[in-house]
PDB file of N, CA and C in Angstrom:
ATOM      1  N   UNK A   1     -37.747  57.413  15.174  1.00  0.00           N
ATOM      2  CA  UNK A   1     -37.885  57.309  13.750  1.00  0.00           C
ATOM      3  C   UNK A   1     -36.731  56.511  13.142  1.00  0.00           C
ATOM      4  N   UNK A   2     -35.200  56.944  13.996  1.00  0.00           N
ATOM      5  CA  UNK A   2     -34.224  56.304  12.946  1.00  0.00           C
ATOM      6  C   UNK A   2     -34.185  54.423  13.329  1.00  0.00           C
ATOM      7  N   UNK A   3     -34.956  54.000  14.571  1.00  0.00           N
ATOM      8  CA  UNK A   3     -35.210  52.808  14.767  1.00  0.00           C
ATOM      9  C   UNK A   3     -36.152  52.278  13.434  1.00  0.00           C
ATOM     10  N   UNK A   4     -37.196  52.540  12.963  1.00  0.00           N
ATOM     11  CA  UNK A   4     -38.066  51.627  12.195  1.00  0.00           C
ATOM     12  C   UNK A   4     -37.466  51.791  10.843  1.00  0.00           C
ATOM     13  N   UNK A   5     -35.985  52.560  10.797  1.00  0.00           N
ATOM     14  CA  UNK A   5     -35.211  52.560   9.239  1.00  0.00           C
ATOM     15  C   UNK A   5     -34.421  51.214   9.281  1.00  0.00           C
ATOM     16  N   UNK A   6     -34.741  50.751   8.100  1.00  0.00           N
ATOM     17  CA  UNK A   6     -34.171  49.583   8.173  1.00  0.00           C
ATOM     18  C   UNK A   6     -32.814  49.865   7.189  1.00  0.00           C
ATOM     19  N   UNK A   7     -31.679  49.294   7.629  1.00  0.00           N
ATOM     20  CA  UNK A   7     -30.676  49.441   7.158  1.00  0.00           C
ATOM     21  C   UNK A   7     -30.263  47.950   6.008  1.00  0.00           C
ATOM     22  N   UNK A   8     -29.387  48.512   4.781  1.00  0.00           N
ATOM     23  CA  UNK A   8     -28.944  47.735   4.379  1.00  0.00           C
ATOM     24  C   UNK A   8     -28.205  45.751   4.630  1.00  0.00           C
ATOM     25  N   UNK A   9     -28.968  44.953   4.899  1.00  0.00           N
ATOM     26  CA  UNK A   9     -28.049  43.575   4.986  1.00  0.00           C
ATOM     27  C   UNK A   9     -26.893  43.378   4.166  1.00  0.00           C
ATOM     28  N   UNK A  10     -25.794  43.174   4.429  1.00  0.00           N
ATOM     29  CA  UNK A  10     -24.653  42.956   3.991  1.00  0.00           C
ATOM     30  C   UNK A  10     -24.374  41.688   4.038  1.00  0.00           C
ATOM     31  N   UNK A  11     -24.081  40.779   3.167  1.00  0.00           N
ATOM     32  CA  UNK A  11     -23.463  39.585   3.092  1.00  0.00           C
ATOM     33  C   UNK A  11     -21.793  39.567   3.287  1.00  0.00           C
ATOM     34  N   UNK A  12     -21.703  38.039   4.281  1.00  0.00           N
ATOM     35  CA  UNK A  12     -20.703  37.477   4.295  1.00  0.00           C
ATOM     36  C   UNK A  12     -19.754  38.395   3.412  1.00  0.00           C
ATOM     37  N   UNK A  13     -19.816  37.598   2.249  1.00  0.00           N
ATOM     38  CA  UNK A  13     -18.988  37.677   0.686  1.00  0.00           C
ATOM     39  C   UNK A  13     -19.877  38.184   0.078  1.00  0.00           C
ATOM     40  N   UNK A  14     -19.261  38.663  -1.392  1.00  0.00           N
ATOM     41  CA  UNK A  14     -19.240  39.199  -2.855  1.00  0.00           C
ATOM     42  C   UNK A  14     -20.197  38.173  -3.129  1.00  0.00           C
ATOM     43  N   UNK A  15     -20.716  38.522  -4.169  1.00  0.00           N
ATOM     44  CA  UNK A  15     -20.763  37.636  -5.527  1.00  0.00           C
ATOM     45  C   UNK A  15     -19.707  36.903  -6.131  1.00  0.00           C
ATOM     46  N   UNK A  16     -19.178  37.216  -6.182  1.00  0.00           N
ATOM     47  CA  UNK A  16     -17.488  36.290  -6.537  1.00  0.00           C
ATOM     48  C   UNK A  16     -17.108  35.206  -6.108  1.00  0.00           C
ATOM     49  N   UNK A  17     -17.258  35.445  -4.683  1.00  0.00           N
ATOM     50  CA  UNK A  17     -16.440  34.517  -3.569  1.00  0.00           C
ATOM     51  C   UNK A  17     -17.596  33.243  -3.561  1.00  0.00           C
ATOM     52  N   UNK A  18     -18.978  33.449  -3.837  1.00  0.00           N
ATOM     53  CA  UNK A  18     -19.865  32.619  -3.723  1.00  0.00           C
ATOM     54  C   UNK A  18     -19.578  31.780  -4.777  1.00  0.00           C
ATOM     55  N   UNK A  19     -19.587  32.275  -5.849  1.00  0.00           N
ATOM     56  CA  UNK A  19     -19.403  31.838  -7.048  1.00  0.00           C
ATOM     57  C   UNK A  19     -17.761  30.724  -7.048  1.00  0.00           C
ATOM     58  N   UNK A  20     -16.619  31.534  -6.985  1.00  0.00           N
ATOM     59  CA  UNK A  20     -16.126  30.525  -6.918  1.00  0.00           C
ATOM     60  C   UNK A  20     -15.987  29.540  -5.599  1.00  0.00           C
ATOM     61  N   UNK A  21     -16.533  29.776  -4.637  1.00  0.00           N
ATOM     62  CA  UNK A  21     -17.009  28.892  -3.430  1.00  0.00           C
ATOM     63  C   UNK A  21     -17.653  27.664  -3.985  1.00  0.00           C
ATOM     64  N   UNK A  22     -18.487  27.834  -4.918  1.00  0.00           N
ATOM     65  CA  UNK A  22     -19.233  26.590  -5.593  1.00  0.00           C
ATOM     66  C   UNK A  22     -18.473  25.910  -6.757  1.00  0.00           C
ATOM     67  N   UNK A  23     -17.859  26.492  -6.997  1.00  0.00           N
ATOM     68  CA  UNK A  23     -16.643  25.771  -8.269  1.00  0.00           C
ATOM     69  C   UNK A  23     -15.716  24.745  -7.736  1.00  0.00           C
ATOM     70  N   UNK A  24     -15.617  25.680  -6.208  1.00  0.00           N
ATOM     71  CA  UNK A  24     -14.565  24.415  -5.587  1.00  0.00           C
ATOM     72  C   UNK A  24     -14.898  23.681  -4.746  1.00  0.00           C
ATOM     73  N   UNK A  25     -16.530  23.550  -4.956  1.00  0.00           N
ATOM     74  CA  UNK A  25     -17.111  22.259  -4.268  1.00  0.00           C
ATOM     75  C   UNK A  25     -17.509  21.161  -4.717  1.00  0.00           C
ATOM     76  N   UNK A  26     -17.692  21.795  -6.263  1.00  0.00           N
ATOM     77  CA  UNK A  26     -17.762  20.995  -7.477  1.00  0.00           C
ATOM     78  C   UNK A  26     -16.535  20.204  -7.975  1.00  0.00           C
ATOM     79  N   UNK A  27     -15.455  20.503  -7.773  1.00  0.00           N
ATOM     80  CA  UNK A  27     -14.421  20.376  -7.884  1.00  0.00           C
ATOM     81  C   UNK A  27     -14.046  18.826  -6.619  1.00  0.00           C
ATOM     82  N   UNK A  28     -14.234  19.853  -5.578  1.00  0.00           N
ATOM     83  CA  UNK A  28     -14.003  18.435  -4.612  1.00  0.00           C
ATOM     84  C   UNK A  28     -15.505  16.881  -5.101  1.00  0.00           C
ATOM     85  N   UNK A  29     -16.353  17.827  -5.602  1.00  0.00           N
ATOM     86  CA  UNK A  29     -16.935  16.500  -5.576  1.00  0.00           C
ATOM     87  C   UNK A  29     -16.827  15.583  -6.855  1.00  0.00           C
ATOM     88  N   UNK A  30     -15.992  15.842  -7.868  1.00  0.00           N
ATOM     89  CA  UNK A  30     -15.765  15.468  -8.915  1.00  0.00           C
ATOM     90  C   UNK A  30     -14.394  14.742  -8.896  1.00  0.00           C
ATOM     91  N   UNK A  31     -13.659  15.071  -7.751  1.00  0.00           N
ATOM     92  CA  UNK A  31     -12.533  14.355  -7.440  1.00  0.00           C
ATOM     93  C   UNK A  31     -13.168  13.138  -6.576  1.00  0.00           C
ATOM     94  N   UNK A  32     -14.222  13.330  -5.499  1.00  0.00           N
ATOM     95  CA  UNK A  32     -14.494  12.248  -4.477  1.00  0.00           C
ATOM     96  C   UNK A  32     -15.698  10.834  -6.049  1.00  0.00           C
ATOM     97  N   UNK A  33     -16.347  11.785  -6.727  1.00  0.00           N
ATOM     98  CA  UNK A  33     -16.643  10.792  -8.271  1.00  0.00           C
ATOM     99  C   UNK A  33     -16.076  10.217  -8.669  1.00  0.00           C
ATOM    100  N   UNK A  34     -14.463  10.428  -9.204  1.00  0.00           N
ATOM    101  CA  UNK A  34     -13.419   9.801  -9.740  1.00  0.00           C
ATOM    102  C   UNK A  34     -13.291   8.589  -8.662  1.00  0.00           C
ATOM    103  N   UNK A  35     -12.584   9.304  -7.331  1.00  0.00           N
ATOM    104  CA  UNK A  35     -12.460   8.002  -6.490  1.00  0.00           C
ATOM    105  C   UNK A  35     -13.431   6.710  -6.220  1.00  0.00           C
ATOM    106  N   UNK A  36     -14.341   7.241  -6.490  1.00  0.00           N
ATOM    107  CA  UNK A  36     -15.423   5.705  -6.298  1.00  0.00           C
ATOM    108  C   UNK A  36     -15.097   4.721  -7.191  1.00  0.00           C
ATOM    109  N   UNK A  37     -15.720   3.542  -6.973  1.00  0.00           N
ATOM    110  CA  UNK A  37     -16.097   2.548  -7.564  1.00  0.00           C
ATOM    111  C   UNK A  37     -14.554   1.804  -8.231  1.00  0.00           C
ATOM    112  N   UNK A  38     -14.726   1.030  -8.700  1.00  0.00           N
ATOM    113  CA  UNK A  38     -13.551  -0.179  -8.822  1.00  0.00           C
ATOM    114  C   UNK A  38     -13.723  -1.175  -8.094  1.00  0.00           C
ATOM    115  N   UNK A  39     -14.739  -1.887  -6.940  1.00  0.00           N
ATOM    116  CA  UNK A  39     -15.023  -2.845  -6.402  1.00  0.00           C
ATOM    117  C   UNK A  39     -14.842  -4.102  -7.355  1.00  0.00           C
ATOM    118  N   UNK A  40     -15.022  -5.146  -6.131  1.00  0.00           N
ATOM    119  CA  UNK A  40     -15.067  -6.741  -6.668  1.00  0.00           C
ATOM    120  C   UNK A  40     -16.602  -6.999  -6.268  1.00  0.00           C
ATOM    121  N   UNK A  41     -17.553  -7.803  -6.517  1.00  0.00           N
ATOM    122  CA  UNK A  41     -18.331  -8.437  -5.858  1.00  0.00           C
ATOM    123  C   UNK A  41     -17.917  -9.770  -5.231  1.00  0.00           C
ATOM    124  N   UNK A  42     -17.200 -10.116  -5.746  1.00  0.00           N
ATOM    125  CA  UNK A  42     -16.519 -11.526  -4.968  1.00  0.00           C
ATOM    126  C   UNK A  42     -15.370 -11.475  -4.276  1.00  0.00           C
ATOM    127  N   UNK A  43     -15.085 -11.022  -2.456  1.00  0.00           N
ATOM    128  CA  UNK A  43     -14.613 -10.946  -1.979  1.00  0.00           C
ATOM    129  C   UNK A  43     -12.922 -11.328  -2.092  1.00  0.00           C
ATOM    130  N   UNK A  44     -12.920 -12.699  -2.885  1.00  0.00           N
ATOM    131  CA  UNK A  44     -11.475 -13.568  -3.095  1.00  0.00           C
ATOM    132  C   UNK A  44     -11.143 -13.134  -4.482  1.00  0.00           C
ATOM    133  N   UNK A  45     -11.746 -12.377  -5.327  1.00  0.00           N
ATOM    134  CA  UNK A  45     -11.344 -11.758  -6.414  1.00  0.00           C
ATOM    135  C   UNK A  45     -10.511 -10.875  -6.016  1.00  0.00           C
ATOM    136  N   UNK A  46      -9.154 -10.752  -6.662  1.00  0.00           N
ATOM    137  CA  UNK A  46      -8.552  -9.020  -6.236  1.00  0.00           C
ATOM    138  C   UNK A  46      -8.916  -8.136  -7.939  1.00  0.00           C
ATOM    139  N   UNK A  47      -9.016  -6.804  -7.804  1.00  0.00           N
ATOM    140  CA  UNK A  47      -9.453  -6.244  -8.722  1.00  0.00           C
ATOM    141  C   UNK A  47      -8.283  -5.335  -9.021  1.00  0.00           C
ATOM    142  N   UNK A  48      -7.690  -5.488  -9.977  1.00  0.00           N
ATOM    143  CA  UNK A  48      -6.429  -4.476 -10.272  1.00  0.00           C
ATOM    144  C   UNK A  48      -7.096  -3.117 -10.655  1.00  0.00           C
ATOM    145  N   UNK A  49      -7.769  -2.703 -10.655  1.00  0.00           N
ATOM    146  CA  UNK A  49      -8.571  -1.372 -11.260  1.00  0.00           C
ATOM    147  C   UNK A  49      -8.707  -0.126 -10.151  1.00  0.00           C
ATOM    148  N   UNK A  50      -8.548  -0.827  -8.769  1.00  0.00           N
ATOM    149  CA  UNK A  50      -8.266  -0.216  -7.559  1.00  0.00           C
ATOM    150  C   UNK A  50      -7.301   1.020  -7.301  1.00  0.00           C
ATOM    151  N   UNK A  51      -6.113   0.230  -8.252  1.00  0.00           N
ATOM    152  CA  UNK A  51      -5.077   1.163  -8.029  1.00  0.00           C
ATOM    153  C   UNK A  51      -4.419   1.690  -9.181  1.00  0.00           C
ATOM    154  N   UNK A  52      -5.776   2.513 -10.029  1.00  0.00           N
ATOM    155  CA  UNK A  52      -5.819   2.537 -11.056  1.00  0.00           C
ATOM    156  C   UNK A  52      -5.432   4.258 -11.424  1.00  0.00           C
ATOM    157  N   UNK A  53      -4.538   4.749 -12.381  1.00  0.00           N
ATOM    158  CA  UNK A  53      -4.075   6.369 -12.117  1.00  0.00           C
ATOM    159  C   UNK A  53      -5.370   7.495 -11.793  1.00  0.00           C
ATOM    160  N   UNK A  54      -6.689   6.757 -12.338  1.00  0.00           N
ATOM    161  CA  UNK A  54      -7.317   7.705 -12.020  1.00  0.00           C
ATOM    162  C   UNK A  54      -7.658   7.559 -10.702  1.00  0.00           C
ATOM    163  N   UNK A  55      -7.494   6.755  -9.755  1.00  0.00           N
ATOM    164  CA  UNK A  55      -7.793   6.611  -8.250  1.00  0.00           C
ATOM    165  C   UNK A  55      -6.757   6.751  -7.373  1.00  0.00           C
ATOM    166  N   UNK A  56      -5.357   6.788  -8.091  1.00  0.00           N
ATOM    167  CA  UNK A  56      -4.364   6.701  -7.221  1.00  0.00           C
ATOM    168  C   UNK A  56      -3.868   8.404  -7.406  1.00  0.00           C
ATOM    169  N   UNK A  57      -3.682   8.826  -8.236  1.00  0.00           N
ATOM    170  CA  UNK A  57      -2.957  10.264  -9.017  1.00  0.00           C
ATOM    171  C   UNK A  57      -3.975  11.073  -8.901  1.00  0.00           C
ATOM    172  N   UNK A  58      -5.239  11.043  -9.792  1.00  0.00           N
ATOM    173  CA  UNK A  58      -5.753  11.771 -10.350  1.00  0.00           C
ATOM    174  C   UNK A  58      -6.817  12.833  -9.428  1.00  0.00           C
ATOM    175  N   UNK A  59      -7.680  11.841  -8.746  1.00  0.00           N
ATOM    176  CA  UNK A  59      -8.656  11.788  -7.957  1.00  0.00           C
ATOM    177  C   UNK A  59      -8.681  12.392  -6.674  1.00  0.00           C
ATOM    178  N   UNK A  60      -7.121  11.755  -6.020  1.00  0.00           N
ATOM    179  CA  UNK A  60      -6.262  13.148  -4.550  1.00  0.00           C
ATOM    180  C   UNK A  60      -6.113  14.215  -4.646  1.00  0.00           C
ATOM    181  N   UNK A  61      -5.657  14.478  -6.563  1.00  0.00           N
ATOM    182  CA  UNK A  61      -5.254  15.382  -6.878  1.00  0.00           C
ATOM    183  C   UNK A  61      -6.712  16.589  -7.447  1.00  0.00           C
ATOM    184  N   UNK A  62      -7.103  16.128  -7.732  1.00  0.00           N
ATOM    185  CA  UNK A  62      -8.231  17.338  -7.923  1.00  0.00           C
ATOM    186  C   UNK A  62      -9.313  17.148  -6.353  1.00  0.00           C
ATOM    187  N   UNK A  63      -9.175  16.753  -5.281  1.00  0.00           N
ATOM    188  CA  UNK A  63      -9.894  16.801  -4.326  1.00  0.00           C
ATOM    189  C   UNK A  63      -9.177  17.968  -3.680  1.00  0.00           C
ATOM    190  N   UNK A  64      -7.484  18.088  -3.968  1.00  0.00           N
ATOM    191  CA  UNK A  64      -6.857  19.157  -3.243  1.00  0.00           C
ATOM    192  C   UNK A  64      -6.936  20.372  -3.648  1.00  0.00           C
ATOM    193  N   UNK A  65      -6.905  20.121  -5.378  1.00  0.00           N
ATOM    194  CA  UNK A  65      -7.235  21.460  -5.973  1.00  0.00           C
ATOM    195  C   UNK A  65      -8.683  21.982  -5.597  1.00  0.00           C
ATOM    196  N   UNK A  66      -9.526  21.472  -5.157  1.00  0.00           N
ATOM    197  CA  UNK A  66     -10.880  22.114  -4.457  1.00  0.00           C
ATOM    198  C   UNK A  66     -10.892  22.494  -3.396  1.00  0.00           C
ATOM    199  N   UNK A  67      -9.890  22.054  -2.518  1.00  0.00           N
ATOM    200  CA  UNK A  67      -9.710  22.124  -1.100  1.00  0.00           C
ATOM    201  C   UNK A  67      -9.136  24.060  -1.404  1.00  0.00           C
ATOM    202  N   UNK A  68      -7.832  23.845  -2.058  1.00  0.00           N
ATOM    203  CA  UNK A  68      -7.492  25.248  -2.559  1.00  0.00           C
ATOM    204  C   UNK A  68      -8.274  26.107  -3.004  1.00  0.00           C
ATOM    205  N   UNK A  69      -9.076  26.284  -3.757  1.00  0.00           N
ATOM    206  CA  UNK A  69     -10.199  26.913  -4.403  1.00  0.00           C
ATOM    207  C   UNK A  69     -10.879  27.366  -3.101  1.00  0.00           C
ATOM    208  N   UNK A  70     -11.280  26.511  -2.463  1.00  0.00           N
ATOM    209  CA  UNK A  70     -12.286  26.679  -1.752  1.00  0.00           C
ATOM    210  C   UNK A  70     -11.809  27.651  -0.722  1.00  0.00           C
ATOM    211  N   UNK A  71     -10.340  27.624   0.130  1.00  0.00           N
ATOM    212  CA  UNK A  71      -9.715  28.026   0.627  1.00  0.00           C
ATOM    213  C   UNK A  71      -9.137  30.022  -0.030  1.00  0.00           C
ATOM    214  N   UNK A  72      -9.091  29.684  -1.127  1.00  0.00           N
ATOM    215  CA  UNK A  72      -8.977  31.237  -1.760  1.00  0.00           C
ATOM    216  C   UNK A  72     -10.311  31.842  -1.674  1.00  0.00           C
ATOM    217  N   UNK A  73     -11.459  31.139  -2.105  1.00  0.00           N
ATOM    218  CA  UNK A  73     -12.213  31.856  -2.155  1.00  0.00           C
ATOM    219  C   UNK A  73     -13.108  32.412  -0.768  1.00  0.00           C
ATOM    220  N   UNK A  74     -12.455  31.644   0.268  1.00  0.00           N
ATOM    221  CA  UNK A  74     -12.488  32.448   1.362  1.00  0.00           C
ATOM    222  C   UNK A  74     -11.833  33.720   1.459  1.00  0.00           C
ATOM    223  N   UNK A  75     -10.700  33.386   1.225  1.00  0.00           N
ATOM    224  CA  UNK A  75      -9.808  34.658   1.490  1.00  0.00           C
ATOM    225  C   UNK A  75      -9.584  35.600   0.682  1.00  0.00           C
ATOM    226  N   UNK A  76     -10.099  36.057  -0.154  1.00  0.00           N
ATOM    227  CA  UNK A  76     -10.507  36.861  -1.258  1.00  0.00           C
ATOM    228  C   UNK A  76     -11.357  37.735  -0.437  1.00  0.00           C
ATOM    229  N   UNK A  77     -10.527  38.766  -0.861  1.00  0.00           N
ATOM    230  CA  UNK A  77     -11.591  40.043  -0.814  1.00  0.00           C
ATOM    231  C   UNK A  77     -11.463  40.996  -1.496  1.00  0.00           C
ATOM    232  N   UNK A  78     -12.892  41.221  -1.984  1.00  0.00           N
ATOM    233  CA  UNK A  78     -12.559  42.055  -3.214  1.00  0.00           C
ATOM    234  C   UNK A  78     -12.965  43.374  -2.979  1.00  0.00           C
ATOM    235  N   UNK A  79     -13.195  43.614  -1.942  1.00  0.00           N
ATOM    236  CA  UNK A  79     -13.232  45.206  -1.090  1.00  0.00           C
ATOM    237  C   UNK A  79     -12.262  45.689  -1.145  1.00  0.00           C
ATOM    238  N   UNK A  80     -10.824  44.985  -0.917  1.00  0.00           N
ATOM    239  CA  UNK A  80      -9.639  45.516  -1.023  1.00  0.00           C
ATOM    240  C   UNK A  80      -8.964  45.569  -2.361  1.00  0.00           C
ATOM    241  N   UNK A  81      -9.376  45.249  -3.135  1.00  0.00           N
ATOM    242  CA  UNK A  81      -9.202  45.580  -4.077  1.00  0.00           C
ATOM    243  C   UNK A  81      -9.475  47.143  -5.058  1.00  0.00           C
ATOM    244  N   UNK A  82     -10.509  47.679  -4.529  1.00  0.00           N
ATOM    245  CA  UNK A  82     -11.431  49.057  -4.890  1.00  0.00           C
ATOM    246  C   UNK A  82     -10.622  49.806  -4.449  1.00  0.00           C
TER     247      UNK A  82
END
């Protein structure tokens, strides 16, 4: 009998951790957005826009802050918290 009881599935993570799991993927991908684009179409053109603060500063910098995010919200647990 206690075989055909089906027991509770437990997830990975919380609700939480999912949640901000997706914030900091959003995050990385809004940094890898920033980094795009600034091309030349004409090879012998140089394009000063390349090395531009939002591609040089800005763009590393919020790809890491997702990397972090993403990284806490692994390690979060909010079991231990209760």
């Amino acid at each position: 009998m206690k075989e055909q009881e089906h027991e509770k599935q437990e997830f990975l993570f919380d609700k939480i951790n999912y949640k901000v799991l997706l914030i900091g993927i959003a995050v990385i991908a809004l940094g890898f957005i920033l980094m795009s684009g600034g091309g030349s179409d004409n090879p012998k053109v140089f394009n000063e826009s390349v090395f531009d603060f939002r591609r040089i500063r800005l763009a590393p910098t919020m790809v890491l802050i997702g990397f972090g995010i993403t990284i806490y919200s692994i390690l979060k647990n909010p079991k231990k918290a209760n």
